[in-house]
C-alpha atoms as a PDB file:
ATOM      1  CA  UNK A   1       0.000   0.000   0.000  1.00  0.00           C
ATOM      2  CA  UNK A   2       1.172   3.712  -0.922  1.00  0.00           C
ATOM      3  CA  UNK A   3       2.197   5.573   2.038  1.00  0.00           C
ATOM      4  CA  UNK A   4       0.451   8.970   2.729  1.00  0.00           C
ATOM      5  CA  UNK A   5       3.648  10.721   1.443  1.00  0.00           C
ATOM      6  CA  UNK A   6       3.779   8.768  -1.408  1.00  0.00           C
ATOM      7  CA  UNK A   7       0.209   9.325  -2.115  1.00  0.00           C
ATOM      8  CA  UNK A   8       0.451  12.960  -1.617  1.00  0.00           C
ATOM      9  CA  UNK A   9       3.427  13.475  -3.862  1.00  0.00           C
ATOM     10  CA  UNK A  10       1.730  11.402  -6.869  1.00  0.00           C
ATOM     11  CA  UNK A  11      -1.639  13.278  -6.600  1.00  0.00           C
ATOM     12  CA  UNK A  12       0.269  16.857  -7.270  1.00  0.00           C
ATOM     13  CA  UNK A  13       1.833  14.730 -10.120  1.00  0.00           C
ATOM     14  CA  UNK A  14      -0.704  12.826 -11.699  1.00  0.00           C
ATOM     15  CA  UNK A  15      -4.581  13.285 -10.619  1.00  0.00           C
ATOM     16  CA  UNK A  16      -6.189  16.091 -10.783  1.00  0.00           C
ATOM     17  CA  UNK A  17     -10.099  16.517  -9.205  1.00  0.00           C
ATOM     18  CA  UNK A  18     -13.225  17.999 -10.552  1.00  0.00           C
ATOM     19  CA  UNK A  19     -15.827  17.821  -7.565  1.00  0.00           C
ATOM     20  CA  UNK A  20     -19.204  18.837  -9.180  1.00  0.00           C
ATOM     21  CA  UNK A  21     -22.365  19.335  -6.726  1.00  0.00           C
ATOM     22  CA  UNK A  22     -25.969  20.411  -7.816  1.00  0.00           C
ATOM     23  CA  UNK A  23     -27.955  22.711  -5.794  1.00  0.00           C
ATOM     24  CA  UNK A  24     -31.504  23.904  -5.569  1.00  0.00           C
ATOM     25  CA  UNK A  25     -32.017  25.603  -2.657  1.00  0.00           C
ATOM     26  CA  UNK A  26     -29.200  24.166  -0.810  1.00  0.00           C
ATOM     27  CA  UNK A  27     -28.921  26.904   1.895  1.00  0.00           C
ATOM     28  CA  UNK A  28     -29.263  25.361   5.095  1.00  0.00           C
ATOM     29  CA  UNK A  29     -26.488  22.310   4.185  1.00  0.00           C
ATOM     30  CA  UNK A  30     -24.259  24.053   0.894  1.00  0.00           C
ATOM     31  CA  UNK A  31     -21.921  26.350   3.279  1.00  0.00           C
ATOM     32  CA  UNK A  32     -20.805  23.342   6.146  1.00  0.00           C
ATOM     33  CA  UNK A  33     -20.221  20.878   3.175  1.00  0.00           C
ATOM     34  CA  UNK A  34     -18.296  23.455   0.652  1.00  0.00           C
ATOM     35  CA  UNK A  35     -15.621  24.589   4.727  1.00  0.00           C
ATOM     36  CA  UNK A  36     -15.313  20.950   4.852  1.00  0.00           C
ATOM     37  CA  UNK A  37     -14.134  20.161   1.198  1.00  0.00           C
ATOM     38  CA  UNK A  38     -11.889  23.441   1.122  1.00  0.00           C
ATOM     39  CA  UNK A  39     -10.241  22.037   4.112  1.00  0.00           C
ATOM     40  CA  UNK A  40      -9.800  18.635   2.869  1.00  0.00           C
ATOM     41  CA  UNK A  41      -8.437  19.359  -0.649  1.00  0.00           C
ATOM     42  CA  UNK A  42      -5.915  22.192   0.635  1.00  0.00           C
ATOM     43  CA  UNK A  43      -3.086  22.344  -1.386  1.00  0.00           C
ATOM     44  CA  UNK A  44      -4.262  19.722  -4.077  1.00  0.00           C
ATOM     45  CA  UNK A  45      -5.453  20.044  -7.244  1.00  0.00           C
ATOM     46  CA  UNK A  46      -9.184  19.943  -6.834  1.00  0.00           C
ATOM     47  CA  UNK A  47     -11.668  22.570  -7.949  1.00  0.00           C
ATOM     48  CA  UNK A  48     -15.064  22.456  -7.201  1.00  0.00           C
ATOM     49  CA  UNK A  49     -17.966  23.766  -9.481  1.00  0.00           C
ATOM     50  CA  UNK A  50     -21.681  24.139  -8.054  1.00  0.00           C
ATOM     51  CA  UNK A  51     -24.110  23.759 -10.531  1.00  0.00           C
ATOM     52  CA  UNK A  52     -27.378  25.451  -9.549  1.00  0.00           C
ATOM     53  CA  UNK A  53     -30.582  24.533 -11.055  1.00  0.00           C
ATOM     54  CA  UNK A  54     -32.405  28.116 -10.201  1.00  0.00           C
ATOM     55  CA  UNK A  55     -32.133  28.530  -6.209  1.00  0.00           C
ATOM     56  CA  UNK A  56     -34.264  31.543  -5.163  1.00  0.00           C
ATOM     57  CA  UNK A  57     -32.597  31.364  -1.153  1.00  0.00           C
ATOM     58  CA  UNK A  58     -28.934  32.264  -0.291  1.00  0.00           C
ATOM     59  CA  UNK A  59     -27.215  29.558  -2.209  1.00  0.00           C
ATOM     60  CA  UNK A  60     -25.140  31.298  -4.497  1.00  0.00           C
ATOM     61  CA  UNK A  61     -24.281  33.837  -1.514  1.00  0.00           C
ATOM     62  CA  UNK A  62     -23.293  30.753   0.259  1.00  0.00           C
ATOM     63  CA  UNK A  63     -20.913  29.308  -2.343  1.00  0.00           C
ATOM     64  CA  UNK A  64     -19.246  32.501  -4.228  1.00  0.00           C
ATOM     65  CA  UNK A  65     -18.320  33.952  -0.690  1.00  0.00           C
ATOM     66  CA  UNK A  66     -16.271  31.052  -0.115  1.00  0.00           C
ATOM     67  CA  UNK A  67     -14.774  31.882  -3.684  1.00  0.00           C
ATOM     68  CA  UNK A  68     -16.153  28.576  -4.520  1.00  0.00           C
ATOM     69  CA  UNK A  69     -17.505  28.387  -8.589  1.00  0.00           C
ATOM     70  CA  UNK A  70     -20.777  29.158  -9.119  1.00  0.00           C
ATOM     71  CA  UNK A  71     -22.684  28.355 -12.132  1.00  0.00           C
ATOM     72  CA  UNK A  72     -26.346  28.376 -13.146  1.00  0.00           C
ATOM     73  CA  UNK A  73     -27.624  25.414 -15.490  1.00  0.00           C
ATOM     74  CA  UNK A  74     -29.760  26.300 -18.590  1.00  0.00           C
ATOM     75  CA  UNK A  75     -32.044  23.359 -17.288  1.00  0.00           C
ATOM     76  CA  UNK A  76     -33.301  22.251 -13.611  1.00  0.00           C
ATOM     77  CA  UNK A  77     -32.854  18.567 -12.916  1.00  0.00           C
ATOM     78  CA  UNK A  78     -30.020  16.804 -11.463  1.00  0.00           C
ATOM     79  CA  UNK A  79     -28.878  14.655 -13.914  1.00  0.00           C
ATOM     80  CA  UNK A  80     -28.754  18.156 -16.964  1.00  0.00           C
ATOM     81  CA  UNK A  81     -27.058  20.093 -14.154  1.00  0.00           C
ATOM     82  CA  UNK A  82     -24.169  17.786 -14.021  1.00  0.00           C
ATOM     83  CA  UNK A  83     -23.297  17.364 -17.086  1.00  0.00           C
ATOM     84  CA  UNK A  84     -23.339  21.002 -17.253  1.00  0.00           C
ATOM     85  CA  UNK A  85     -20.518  21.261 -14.525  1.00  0.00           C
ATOM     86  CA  UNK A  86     -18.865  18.421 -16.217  1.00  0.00           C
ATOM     87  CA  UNK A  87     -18.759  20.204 -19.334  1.00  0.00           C
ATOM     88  CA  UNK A  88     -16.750  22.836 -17.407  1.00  0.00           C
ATOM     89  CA  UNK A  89     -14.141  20.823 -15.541  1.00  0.00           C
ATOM     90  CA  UNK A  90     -10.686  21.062 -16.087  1.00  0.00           C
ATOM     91  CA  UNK A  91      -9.113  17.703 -14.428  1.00  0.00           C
ATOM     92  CA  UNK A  92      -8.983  14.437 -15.121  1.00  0.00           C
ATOM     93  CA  UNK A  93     -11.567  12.944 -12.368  1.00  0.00           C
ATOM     94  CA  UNK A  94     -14.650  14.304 -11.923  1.00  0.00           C
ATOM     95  CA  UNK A  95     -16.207  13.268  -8.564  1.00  0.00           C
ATOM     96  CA  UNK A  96     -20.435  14.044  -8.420  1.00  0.00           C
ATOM     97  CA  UNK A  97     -21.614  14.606  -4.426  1.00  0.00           C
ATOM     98  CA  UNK A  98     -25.101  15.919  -3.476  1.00  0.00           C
ATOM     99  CA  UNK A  99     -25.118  18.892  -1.434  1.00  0.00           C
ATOM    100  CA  UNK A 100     -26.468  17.022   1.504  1.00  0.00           C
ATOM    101  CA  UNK A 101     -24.052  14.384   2.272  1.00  0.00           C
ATOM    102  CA  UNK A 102     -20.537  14.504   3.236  1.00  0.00           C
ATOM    103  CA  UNK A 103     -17.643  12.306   1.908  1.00  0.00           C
ATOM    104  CA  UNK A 104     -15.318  10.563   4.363  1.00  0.00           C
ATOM    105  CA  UNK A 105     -12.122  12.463   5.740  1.00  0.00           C
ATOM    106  CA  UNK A 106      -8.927  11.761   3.399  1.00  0.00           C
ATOM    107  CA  UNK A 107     -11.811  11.040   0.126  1.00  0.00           C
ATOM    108  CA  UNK A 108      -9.289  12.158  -2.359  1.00  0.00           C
ATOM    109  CA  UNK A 109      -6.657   9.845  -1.002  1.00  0.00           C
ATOM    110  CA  UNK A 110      -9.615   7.080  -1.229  1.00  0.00           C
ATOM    111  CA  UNK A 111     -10.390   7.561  -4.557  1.00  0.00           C
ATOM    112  CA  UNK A 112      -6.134   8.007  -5.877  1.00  0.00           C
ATOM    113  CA  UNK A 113      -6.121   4.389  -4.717  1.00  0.00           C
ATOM    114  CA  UNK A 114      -8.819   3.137  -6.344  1.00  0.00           C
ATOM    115  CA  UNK A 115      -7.342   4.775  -9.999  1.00  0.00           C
ATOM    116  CA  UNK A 116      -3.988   3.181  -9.059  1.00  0.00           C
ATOM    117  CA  UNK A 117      -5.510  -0.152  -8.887  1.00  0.00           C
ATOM    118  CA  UNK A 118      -6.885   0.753 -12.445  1.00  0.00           C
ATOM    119  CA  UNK A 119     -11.242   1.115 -11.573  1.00  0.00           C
ATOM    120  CA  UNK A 120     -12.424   3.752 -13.983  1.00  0.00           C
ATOM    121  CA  UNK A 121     -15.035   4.309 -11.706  1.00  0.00           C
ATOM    122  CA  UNK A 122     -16.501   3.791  -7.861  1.00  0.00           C
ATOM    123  CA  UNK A 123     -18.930   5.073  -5.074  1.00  0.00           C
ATOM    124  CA  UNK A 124     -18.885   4.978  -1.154  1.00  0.00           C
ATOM    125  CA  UNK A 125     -21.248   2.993   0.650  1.00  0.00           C
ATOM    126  CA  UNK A 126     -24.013   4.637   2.368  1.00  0.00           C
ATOM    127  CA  UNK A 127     -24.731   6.198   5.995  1.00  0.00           C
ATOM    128  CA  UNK A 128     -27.008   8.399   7.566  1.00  0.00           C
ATOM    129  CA  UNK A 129     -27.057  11.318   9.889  1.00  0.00           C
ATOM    130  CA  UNK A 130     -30.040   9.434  12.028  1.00  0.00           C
ATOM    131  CA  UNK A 131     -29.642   6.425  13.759  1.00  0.00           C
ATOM    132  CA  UNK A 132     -33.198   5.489  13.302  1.00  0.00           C
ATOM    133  CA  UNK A 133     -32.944   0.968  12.598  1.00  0.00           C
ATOM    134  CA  UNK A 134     -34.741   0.695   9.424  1.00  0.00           C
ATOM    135  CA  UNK A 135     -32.302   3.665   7.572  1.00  0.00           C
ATOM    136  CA  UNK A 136     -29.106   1.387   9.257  1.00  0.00           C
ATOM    137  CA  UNK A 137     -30.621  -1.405   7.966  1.00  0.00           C
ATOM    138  CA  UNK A 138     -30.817   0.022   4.348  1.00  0.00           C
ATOM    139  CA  UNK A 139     -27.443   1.339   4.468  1.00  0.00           C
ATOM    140  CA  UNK A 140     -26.657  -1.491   5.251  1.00  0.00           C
ATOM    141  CA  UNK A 141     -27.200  -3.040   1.858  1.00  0.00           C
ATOM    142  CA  UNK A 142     -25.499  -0.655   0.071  1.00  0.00           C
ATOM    143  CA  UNK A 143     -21.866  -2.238   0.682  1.00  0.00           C
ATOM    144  CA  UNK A 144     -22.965  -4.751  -2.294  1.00  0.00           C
ATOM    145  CA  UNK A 145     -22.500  -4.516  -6.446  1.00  0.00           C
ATOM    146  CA  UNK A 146     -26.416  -4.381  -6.620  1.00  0.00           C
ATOM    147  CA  UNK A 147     -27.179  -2.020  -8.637  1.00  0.00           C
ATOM    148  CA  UNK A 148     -30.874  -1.434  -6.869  1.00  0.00           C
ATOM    149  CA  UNK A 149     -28.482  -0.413  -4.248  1.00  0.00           C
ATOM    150  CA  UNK A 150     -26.948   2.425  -5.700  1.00  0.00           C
ATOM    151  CA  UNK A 151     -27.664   5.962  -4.654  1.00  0.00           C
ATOM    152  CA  UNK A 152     -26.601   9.240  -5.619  1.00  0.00           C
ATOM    153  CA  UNK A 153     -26.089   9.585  -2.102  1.00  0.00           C
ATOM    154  CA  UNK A 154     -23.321   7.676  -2.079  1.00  0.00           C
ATOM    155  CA  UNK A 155     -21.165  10.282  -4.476  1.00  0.00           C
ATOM    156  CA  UNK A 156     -18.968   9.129  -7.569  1.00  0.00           C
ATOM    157  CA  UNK A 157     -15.694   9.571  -8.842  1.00  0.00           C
ATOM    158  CA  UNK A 158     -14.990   9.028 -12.639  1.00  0.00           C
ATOM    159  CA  UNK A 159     -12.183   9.236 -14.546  1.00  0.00           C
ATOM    160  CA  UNK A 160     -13.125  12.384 -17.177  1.00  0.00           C
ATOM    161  CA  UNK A 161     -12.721   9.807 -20.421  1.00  0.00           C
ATOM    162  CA  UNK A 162     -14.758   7.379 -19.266  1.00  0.00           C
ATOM    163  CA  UNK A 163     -17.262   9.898 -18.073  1.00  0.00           C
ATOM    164  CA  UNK A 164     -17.228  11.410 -22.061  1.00  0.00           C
ATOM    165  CA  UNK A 165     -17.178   8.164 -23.557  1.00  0.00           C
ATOM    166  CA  UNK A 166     -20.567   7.369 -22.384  1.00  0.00           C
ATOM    167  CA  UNK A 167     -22.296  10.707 -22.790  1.00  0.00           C
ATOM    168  CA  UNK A 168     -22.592  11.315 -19.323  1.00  0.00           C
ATOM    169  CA  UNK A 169     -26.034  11.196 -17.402  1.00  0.00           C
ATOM    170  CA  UNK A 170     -29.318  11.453 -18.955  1.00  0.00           C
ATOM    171  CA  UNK A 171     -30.553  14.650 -19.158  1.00  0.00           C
ATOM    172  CA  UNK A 172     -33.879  12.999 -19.853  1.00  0.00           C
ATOM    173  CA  UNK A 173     -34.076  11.575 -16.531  1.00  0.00           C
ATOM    174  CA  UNK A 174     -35.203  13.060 -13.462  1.00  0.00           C
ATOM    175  CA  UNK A 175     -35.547  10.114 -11.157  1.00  0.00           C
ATOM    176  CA  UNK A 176     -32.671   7.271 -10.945  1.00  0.00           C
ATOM    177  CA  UNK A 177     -29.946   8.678 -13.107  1.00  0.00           C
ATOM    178  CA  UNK A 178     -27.991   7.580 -10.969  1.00  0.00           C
ATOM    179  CA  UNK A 179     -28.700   4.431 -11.046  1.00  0.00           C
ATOM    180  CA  UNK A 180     -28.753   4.235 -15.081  1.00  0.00           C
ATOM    181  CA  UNK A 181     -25.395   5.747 -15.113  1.00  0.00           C
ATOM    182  CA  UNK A 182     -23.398   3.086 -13.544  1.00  0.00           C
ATOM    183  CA  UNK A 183     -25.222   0.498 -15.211  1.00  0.00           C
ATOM    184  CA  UNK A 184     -23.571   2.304 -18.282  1.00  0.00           C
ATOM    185  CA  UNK A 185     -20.352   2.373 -16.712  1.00  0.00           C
ATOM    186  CA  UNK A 186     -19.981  -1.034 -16.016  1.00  0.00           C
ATOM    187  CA  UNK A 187     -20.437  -2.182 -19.177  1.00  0.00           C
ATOM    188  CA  UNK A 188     -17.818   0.115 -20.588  1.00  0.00           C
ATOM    189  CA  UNK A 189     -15.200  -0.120 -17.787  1.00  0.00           C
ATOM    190  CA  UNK A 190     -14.566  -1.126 -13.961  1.00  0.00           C
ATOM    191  CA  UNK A 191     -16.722   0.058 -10.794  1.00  0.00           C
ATOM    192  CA  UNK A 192     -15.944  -0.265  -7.274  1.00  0.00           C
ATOM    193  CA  UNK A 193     -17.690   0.250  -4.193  1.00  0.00           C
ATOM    194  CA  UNK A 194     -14.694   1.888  -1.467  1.00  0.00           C
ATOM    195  CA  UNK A 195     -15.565   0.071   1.972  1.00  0.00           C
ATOM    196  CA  UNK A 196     -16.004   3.524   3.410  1.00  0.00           C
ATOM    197  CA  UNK A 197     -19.332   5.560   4.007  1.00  0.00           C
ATOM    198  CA  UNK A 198     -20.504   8.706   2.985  1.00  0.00           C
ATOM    199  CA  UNK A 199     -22.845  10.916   5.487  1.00  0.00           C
ATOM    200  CA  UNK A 200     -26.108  11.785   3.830  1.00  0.00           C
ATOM    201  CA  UNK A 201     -29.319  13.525   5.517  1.00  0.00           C
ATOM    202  CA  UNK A 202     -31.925  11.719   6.272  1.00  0.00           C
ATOM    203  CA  UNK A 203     -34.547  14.716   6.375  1.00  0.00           C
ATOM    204  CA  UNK A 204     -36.709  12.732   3.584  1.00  0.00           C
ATOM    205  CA  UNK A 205     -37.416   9.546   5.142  1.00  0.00           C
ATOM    206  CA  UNK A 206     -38.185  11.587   8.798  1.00  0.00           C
ATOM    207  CA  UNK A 207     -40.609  14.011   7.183  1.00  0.00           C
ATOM    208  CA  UNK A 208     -42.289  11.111   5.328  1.00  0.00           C
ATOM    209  CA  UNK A 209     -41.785   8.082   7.076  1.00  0.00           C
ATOM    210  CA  UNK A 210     -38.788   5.588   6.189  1.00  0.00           C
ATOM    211  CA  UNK A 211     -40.118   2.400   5.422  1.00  0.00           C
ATOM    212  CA  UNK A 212     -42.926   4.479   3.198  1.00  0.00           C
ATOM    213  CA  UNK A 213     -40.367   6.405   1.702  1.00  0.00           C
ATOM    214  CA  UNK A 214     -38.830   3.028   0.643  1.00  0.00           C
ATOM    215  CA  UNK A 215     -41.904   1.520  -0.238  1.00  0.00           C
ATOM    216  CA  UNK A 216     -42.251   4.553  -2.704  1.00  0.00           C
ATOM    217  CA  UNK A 217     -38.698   4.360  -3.862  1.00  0.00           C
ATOM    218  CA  UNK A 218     -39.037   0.834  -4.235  1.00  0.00           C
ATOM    219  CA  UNK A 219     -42.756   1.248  -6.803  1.00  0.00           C
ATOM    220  CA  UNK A 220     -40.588   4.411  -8.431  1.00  0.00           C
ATOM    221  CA  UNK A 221     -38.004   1.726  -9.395  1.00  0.00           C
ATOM    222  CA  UNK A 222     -40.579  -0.996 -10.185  1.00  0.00           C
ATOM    223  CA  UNK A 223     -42.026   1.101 -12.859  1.00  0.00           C
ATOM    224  CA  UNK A 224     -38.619   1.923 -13.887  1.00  0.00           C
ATOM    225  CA  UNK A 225     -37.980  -1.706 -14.903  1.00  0.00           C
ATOM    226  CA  UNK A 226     -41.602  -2.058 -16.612  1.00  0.00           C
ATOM    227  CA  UNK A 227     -40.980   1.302 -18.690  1.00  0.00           C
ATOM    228  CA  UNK A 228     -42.567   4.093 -17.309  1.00  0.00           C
ATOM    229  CA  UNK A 229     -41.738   7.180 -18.536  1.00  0.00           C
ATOM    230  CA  UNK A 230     -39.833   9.622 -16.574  1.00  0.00           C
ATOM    231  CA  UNK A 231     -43.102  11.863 -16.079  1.00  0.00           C
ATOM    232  CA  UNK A 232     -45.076   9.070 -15.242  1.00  0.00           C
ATOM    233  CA  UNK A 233     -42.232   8.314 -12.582  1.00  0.00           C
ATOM    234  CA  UNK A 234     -42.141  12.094 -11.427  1.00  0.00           C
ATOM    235  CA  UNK A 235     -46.204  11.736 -11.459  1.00  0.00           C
ATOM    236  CA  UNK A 236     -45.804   8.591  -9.114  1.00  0.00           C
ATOM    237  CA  UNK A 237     -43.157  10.170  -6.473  1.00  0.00           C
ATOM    238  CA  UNK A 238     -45.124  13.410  -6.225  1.00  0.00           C
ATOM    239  CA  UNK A 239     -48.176  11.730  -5.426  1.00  0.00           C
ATOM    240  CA  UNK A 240     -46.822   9.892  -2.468  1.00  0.00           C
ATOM    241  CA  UNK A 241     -44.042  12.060  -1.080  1.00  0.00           C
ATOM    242  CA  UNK A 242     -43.387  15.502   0.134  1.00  0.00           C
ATOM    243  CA  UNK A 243     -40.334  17.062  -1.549  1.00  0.00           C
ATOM    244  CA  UNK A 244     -39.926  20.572  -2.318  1.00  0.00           C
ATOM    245  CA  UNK A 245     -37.050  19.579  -4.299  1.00  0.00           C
ATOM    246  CA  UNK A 246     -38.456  18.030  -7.358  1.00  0.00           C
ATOM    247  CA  UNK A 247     -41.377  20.235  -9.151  1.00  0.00           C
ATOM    248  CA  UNK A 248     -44.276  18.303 -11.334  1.00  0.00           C
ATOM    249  CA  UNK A 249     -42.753  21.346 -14.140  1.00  0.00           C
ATOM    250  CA  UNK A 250     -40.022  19.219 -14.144  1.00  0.00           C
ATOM    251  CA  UNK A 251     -41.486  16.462 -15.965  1.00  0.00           C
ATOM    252  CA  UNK A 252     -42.212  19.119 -19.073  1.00  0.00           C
ATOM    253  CA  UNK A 253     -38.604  20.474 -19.684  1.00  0.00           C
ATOM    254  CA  UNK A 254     -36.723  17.427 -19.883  1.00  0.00           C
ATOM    255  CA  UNK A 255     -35.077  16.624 -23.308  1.00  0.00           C
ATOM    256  CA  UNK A 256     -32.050  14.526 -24.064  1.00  0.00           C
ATOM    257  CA  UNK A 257     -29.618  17.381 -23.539  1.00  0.00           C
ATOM    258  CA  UNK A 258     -26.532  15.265 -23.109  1.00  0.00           C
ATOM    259  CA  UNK A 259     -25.432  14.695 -27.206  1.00  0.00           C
ATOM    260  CA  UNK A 260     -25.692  18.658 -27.849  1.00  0.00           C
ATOM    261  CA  UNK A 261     -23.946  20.005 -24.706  1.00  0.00           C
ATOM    262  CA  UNK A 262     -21.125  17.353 -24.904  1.00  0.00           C
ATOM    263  CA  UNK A 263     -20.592  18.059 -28.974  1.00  0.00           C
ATOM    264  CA  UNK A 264     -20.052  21.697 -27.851  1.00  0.00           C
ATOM    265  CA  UNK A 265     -17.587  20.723 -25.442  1.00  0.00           C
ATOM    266  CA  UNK A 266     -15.860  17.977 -26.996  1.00  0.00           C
ATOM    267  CA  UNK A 267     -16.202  18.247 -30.412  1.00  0.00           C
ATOM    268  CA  UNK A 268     -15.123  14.553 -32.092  1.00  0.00           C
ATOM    269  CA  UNK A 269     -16.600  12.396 -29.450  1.00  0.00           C
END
């Protein structure tokens, strides 16, 4: 195994980080996460790029006056909004994180040692900020190559080529793009899952209930696999669940986005 000196000195030679997070009204959890990656990645070569899908609170006052990047997506919709910030890093790993969960301390190092051992690709397992038994027991799960058990929770690193060889996410999808990415990436390269956690919030599942947040997650998915379209998903979650973060105008904008903003910005691929 490298040594921590070792792995220090071939970062600042070799990797370089892209750390992308979407935000949409992000106010309350955008500030503590953005102190917390500023301090990990001191002295690296990291940048970090929020891509904001239209917040009307203090989230852009929260990120530009930690001189963090700031940039507003021509579409709302977490899977349009980074490919946006993709299209605008300038290293050779991008790493996606949601604004409400919180990598591991030493990430960077974490991921460095998954490239060395040549994954093109890889997520944390999952954890939450409540110790409530049922949310343990689904994080639980998430330490297996399942991809029902993947989360966009649980952040992903990339390598930048990989990432452009597939086209990136779906700008078409609103719901599960996370999981429909890596099932993408692992038929064009390697995933791993690092035997670390991430820290996520677990406001959802207390506002609505965990095991019938599941239970909705779980029909969202089901329809998923029978063919639903993504408005008929949206439909479905809105229905059942209270989340100020996805909006039924949503289901109306999307558009496969991906092919025309990834021509601009690599022309050839």
């Amino acid at each position: 195994m490298l040594s921590q000196r070792t792995i220090e000195d071939t970062l600042k030679m070799e990797y370089s980080f892209s750390i992308i997070i979407p935000t949409f009204n992000e106010e309350a959890t955008i500030g503590s996460l953005l102190d917390f990656l500023l301090h990990e990645t001191e002295d690296l070569k990291v940048e970090i790029i929020v891509s904001d899908g239209g917040s009307t609170d203090l989230t852009p006052f929260e990120v530009l006056k930690r001189g963090v990047r700031f940039v507003k997506a021509p579409y709302k919709g977490r899977g349009s909004q980074l490919n946006f910030g993709a299209s605008l890093a300038g290293n050779n790993t991008l790493y996606f994180l949601h604004a409400d969960t919180r990598p591991p301390q030493g990430f960077i190092h974490d991921i460095m040692q998954k490239l060395d051992e040549g994954f093109d690709a890889g997520c944390y397992r999952l954890s939450f900020d409540n110790d409530h038994w049922f949310l343990k027991a689904n994080a639980w799960f998430t330490r297996f190559d399942v991809n029902y058990f993947r989360f966009g929770d649980q952040s992903l690193f990339i390598k930048r080529e990989c990432f452009k060889s597939i086209g990136g996410y779906r700008d078409d999808h609103l719901m599960l793009e996370d999981q429909e990415i890596i099932h993408r990436i692992k038929n064009a390269g390697s995933f791993t899952i690092i035997p670390r956690t991430t820290v996520t919030s677990a406001r959802k599942y207390i506002e609505n209930g965990p095991l019938r947040l599941q239970w909705v997650f779980f029909l969202v998915w089901l329809n998923y696999k029978m063919g639903k379209s993504q408005a008929q998903l949206l439909k479905l979650y809105k229905k059942k669940i209270s989340d100020t973060k996805l909006d039924t105008q949503d289901a109306a904008i999307v558009r496969p986005l991906t092919a025309d903003l990834y021509q601009k910005s690599y022309p050839g691929q």
